[in-house]
Protein backbone atom coordinates (compact mmCIF):
# COMPACT_ATOMS: atom_id res chain seq x y z
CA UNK A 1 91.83 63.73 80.15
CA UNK A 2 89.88 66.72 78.54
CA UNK A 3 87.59 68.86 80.17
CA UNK A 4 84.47 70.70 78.54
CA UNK A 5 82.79 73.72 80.60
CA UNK A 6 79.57 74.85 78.29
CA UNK A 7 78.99 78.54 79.73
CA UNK A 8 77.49 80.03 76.67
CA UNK A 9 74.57 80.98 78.99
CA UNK A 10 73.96 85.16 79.16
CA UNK A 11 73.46 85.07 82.90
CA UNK A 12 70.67 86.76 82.51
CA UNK A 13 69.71 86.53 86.58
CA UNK A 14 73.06 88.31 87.32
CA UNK A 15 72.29 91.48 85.33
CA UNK A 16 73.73 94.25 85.67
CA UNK A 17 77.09 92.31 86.26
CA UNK A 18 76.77 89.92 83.47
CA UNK A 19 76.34 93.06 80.75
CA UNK A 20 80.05 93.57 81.19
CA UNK A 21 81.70 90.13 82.81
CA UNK A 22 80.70 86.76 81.80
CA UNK A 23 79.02 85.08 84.86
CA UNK A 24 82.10 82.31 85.39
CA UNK A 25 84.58 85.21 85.36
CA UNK A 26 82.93 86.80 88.34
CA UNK A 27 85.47 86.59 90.99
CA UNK A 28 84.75 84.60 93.98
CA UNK A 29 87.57 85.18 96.69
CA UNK A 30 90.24 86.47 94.20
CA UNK A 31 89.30 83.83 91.23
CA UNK A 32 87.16 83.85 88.80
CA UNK A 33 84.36 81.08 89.26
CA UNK A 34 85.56 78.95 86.00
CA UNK A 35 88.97 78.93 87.39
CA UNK A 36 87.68 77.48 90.61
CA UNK A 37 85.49 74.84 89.00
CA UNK A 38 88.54 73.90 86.89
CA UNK A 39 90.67 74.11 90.07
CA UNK A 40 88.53 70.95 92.00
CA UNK A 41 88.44 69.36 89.00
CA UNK A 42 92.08 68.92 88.82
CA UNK A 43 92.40 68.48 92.24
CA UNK A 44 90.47 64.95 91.97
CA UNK A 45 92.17 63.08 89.31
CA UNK A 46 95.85 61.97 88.57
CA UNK A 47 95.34 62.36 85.02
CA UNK A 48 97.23 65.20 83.26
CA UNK A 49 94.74 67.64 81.53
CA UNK A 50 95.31 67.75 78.18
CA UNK A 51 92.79 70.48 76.93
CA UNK A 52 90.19 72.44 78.34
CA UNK A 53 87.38 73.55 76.39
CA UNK A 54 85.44 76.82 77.02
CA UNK A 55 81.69 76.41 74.99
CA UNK A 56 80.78 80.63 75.16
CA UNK A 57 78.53 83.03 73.34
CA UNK A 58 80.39 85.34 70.70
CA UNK A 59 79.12 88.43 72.34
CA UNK A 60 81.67 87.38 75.73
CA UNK A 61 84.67 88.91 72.83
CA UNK A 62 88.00 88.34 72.81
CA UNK A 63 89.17 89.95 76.24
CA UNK A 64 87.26 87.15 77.51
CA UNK A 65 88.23 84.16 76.10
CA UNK A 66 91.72 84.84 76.17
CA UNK A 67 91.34 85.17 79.78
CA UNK A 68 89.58 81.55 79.84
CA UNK A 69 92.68 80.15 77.86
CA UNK A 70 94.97 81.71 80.52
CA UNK A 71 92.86 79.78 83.26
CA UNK A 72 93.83 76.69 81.30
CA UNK A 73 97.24 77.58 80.75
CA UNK A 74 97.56 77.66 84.47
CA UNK A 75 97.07 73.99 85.11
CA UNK A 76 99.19 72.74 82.06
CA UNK A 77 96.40 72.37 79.69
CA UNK A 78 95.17 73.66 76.15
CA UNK A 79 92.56 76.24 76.14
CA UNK A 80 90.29 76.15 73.43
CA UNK A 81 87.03 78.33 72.72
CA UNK A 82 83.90 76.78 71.05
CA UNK A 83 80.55 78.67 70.14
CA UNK A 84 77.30 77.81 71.02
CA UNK A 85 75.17 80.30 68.88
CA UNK A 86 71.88 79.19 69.53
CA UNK A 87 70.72 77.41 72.99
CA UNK A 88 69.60 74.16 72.26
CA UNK A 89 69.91 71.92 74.83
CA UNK A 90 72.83 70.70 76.80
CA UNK A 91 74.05 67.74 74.72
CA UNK A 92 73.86 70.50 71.77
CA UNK A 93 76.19 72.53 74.04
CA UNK A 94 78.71 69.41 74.80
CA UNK A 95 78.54 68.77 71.31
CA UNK A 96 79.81 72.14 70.00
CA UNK A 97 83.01 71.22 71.69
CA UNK A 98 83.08 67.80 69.66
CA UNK A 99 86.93 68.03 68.78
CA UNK A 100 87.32 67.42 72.55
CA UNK A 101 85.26 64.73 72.88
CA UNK A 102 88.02 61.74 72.70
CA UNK A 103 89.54 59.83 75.58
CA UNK A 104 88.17 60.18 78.89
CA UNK A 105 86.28 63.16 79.20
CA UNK A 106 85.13 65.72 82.64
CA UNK A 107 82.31 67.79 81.53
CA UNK A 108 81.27 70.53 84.32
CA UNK A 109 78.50 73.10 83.36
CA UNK A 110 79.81 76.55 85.15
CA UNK A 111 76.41 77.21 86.82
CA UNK A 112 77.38 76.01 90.22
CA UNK A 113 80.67 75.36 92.50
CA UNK A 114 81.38 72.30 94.44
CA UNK A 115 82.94 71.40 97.28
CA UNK A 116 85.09 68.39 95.62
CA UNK A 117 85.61 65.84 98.48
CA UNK A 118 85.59 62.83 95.77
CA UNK A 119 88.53 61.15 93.50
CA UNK A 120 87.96 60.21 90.29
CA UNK A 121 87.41 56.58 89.64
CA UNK A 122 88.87 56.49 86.05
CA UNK A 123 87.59 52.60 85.55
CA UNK A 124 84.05 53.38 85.72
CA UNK A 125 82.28 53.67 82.43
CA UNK A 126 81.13 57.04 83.77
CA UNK A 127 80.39 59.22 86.83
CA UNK A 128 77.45 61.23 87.77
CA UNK A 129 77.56 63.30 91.11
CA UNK A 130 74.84 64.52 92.49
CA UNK A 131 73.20 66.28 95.91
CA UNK A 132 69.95 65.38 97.66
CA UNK A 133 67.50 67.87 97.39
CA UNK A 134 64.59 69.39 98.72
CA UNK A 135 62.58 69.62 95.87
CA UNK A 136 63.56 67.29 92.94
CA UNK A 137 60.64 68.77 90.89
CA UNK A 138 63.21 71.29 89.60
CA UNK A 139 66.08 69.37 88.72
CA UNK A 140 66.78 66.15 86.47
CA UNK A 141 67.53 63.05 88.59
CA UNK A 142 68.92 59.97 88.94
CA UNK A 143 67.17 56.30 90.19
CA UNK A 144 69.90 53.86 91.34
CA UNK A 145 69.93 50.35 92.98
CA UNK A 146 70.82 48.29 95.66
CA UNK A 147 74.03 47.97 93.87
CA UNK A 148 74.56 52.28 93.18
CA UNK A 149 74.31 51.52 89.59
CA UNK A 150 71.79 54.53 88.14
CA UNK A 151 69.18 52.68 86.45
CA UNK A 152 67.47 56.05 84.67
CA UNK A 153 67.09 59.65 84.61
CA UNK A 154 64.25 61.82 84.70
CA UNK A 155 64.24 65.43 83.84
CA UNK A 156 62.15 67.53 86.49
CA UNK A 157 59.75 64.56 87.86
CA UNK A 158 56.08 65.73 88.16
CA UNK A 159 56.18 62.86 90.73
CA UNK A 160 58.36 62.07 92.98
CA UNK A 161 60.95 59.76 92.01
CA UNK A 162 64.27 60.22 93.69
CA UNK A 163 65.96 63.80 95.58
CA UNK A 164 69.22 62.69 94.02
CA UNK A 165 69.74 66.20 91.48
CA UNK A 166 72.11 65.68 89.04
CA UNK A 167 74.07 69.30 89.68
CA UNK A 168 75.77 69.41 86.54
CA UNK A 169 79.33 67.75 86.64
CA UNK A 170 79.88 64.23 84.66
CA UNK A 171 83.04 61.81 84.09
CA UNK A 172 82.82 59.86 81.17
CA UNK A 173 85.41 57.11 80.11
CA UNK A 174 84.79 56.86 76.17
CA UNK A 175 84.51 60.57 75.06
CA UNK A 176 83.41 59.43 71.45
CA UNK A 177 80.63 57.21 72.29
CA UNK A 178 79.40 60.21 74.19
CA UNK A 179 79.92 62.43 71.14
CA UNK A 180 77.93 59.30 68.98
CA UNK A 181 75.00 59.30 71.49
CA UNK A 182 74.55 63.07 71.28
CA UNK A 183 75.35 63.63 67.58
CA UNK A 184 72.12 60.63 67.21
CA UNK A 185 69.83 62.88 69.22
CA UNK A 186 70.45 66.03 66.78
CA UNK A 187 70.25 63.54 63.84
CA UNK A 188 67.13 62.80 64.73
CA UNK A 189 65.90 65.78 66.11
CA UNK A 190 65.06 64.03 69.46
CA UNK A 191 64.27 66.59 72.07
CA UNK A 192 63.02 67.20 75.32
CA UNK A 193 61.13 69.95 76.18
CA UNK A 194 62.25 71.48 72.84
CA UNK A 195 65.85 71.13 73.75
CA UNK A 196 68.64 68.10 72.98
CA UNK A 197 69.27 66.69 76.56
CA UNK A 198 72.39 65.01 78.00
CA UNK A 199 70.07 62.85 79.77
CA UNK A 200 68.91 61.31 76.48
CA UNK A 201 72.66 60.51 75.30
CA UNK A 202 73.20 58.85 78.63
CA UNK A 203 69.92 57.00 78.78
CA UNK A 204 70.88 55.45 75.06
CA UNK A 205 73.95 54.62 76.46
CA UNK A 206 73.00 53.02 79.69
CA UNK A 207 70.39 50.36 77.11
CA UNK A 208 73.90 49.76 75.46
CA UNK A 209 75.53 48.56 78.38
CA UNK A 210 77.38 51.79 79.63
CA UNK A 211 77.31 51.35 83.52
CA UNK A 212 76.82 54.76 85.47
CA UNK A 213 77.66 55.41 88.95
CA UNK A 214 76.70 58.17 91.24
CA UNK A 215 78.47 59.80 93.61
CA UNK A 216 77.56 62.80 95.70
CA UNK A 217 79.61 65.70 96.37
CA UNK A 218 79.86 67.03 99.98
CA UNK A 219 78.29 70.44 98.91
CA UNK A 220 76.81 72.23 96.00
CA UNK A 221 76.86 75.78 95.58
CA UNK A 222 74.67 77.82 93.17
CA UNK A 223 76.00 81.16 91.63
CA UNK A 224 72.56 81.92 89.79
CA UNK A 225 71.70 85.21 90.76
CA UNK A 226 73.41 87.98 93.39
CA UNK A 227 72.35 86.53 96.70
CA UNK A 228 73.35 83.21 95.85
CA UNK A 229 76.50 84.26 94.92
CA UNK A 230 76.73 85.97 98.08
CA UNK A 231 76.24 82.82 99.95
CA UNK A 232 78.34 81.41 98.01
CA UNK A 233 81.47 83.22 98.87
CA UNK A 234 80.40 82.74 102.33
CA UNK A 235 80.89 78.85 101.85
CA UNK A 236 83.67 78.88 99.73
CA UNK A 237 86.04 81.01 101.96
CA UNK A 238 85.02 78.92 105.01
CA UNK A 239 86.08 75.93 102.82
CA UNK A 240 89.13 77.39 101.54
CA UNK A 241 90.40 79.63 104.61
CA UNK A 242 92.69 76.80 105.69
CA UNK A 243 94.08 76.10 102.16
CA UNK A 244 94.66 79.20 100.51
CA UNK A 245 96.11 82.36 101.11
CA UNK A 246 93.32 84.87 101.38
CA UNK A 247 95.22 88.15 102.73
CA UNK A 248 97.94 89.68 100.11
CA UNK A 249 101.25 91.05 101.37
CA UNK A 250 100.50 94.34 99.39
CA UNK A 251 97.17 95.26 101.14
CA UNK A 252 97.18 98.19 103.83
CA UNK A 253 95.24 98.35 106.90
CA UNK A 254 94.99 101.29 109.37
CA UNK A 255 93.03 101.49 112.17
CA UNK A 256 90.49 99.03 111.36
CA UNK A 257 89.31 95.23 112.22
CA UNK A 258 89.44 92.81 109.75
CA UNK A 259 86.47 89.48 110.77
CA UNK A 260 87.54 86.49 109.01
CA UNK A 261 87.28 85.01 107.01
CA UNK A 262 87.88 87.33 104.18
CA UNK A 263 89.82 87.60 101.03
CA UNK A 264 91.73 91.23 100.44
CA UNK A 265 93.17 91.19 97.35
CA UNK A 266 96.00 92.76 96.10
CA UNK A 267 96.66 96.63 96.87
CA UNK A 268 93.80 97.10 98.64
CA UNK A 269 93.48 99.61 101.22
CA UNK A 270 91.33 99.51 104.36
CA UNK A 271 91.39 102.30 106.75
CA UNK A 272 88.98 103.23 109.66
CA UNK A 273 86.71 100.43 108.69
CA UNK A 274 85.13 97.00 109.52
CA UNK A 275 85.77 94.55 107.16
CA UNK A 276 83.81 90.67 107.74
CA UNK A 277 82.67 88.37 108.21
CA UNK A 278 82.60 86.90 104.39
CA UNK A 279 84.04 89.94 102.49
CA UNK A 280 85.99 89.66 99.57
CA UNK A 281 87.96 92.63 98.23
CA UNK A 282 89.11 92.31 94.94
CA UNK A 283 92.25 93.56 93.51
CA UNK A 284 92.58 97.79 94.14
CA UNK A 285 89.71 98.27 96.36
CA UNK A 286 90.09 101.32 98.72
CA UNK A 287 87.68 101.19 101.58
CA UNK A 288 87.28 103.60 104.38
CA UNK A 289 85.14 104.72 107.64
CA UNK A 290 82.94 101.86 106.32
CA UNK A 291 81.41 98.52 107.91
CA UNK A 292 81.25 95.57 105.48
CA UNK A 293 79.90 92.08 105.98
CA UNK A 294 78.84 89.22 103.76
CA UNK A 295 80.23 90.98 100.25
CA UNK A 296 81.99 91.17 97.51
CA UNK A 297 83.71 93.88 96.49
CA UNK A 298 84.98 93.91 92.29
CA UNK A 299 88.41 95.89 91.20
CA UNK A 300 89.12 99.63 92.09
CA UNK A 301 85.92 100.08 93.76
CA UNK A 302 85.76 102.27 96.12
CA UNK A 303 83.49 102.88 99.73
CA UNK A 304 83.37 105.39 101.65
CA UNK A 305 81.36 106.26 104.82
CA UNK A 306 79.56 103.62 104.08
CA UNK A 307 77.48 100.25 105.70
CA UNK A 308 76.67 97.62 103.52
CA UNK A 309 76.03 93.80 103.77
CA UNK A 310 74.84 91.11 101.42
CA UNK A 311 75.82 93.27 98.50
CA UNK A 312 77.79 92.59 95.04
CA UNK A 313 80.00 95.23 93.34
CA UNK A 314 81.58 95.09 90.15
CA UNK A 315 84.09 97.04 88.97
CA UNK A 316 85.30 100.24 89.82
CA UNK A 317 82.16 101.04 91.82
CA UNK A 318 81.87 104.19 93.60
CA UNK A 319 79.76 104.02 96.69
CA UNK A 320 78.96 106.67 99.71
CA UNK A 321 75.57 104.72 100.95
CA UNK A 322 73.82 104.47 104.25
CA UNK A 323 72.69 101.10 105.43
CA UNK A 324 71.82 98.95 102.73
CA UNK A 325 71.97 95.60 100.13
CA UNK A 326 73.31 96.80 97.28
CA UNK A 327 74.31 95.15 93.67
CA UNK A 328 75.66 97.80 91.32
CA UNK A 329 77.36 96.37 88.20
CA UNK A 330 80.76 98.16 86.64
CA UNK A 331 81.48 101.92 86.96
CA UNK A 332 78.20 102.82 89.53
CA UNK A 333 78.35 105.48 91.68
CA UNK A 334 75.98 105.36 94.50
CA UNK A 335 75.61 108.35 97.65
């Protein structure tokens, strides 16, 4: 099995962090998002991964993508890096990956996390999971029947339709008749909404005979801009604080309460603080006479005298603040 992750996207809603990280390399508890998304994809299938392929802008340069190919490495698989120069859709994004597009394929887009409660049925023609949602008029969704055989998709409904959202994460059995149905779109040129849509391929495919299920993952988290992300470490170490190992051996803590769940990375240093609930702090992180909740805390950053909540650091932030919600990207200083 291959997987494709297209994360070209500039992560434009996470500025400042995205002018110096890539939005899926933002850590989330001590991994970077991708490596998380990859992580429950692996965890629901028997198949070996064979190659994973990154879709990314240029501009994310080479420290990046070698760090994507080492998240690969780490569950036995190939990374390989594909560029999507211009955004044109997301079957033009699938599509730049093309040499990975054989055999059965996973395709996650590494806009959201998931809480990945579901196996794999590798018989099915193809998988679609999706959440119920408040307001379907934002998302593409899917109509099933009686049977839970989707029977169409509709990009953004005007009228409601169905509060099934597709969130972004597809199994397909045939890899190259996906690659055929979205190489016909850019033939010719058929868009929606001035963009080549996966939705499209799959809707050619379905008036073929492709069958597609839909299955619904237990819960779907957004990392779109900094309070989302936020909540979204919140979820994910509640998921995870029973499964993982989210206090390292190296970190040292004087004289101060640690609320969990949190992550403390390695060689961290807490002293004279409060430290939860929902913190993470990343890797070199030196905090002290400080209260922290609901945060997340990038590399060598350092707070002092400080009392924050629902705040995102990058790297080797400097911070002295009173009271607030903060999001400074790398190298800040804030008193």
């Amino acid at each position: 099995m291959n997987i494709i992750i297209p994360m070209a996207g500039m992560g434009k809603r996470m500025r400042p962090h995205t002018l110096t990280t890539p939005k899926p390399l933002i850590p989330i508890a001590g991994k970077p998002m991708v490596h998380r998304i990859v992580a429950d994809i692996a965890s629901t299938t028997d198949q070996k991964i064979e190659e994973i392929a990154f879709v990314v802008s240029r501009v994310f340069g080479k420290e990046a993508e070698d760090n994507l190919v080492n998240v690969a490495a780490q569950f036995g698989a190939k990374g390989r890096i594909f560029y999507q120069d211009t955004p044109l859709g997301t079957a033009h994004a699938i599509l730049c990956a093309q040499e990975c597009l054989k055999g059965s394929v996973f395709i996650a887009f590494a806009d959201t996390l998931f809480d990945a409660t579901f196996s794999i049925d590798a018989n099915k023609d193809a998988v679609i999971w999706t959440q119920k949602v408040a307001d379907p008029s934002a998302f593409g969704v899917v109509k099933m029947n009686a049977d839970g055989l989707i029977t169409s998709f509709v990009e953004k409904p005007k009228e409601f339709v169905s509060d099934l959202a597709i969130i972004g994460v597809y199994y397909f059995k045939d890899g190259e008749n996906l690659k055929n149905e979205m190489q016909y779109l850019i033939d010719n040129d058929i868009k929606h909404s001035g963009e080549y849509q996966l939705t499209d391929a799959m809707e050619n495919m379905m008036k073929k005979g492709v069958q597609f299920y839909s299955d619904q993952v237990k819960e779907w988290l957004d990392c779109g801009n900094k309070d989302a992300t936020v909540y979204t470490l919140e979820r994910i170490l509640e998921i995870k604080k029973n499964t993982e190992t989210l206090q390292d051996a190296t970190a040292v803590i004087e004289n101060s309460s640690i609320i969990e769940p949190c992550f403390i990375g390695k060689n961290v240093v807490i002293k004279n603080s409060v430290v939860g609930p929902h913190v993470s702090l990343e890797e070199g992180c030196h905090i002290e006479n400080s209260i922290i909740s609901k945060s997340i805390i990038g590399n060598a950053s350092i707070v002092k005298n400080s009392i924050i909540t629902n705040t995102l650091f990058g790297n080797s932030v400097n911070c002295q603040s009173k009271a607030e919600e903060l999001s400074l990207g790398d190298y800040s200083f804030k008193n």
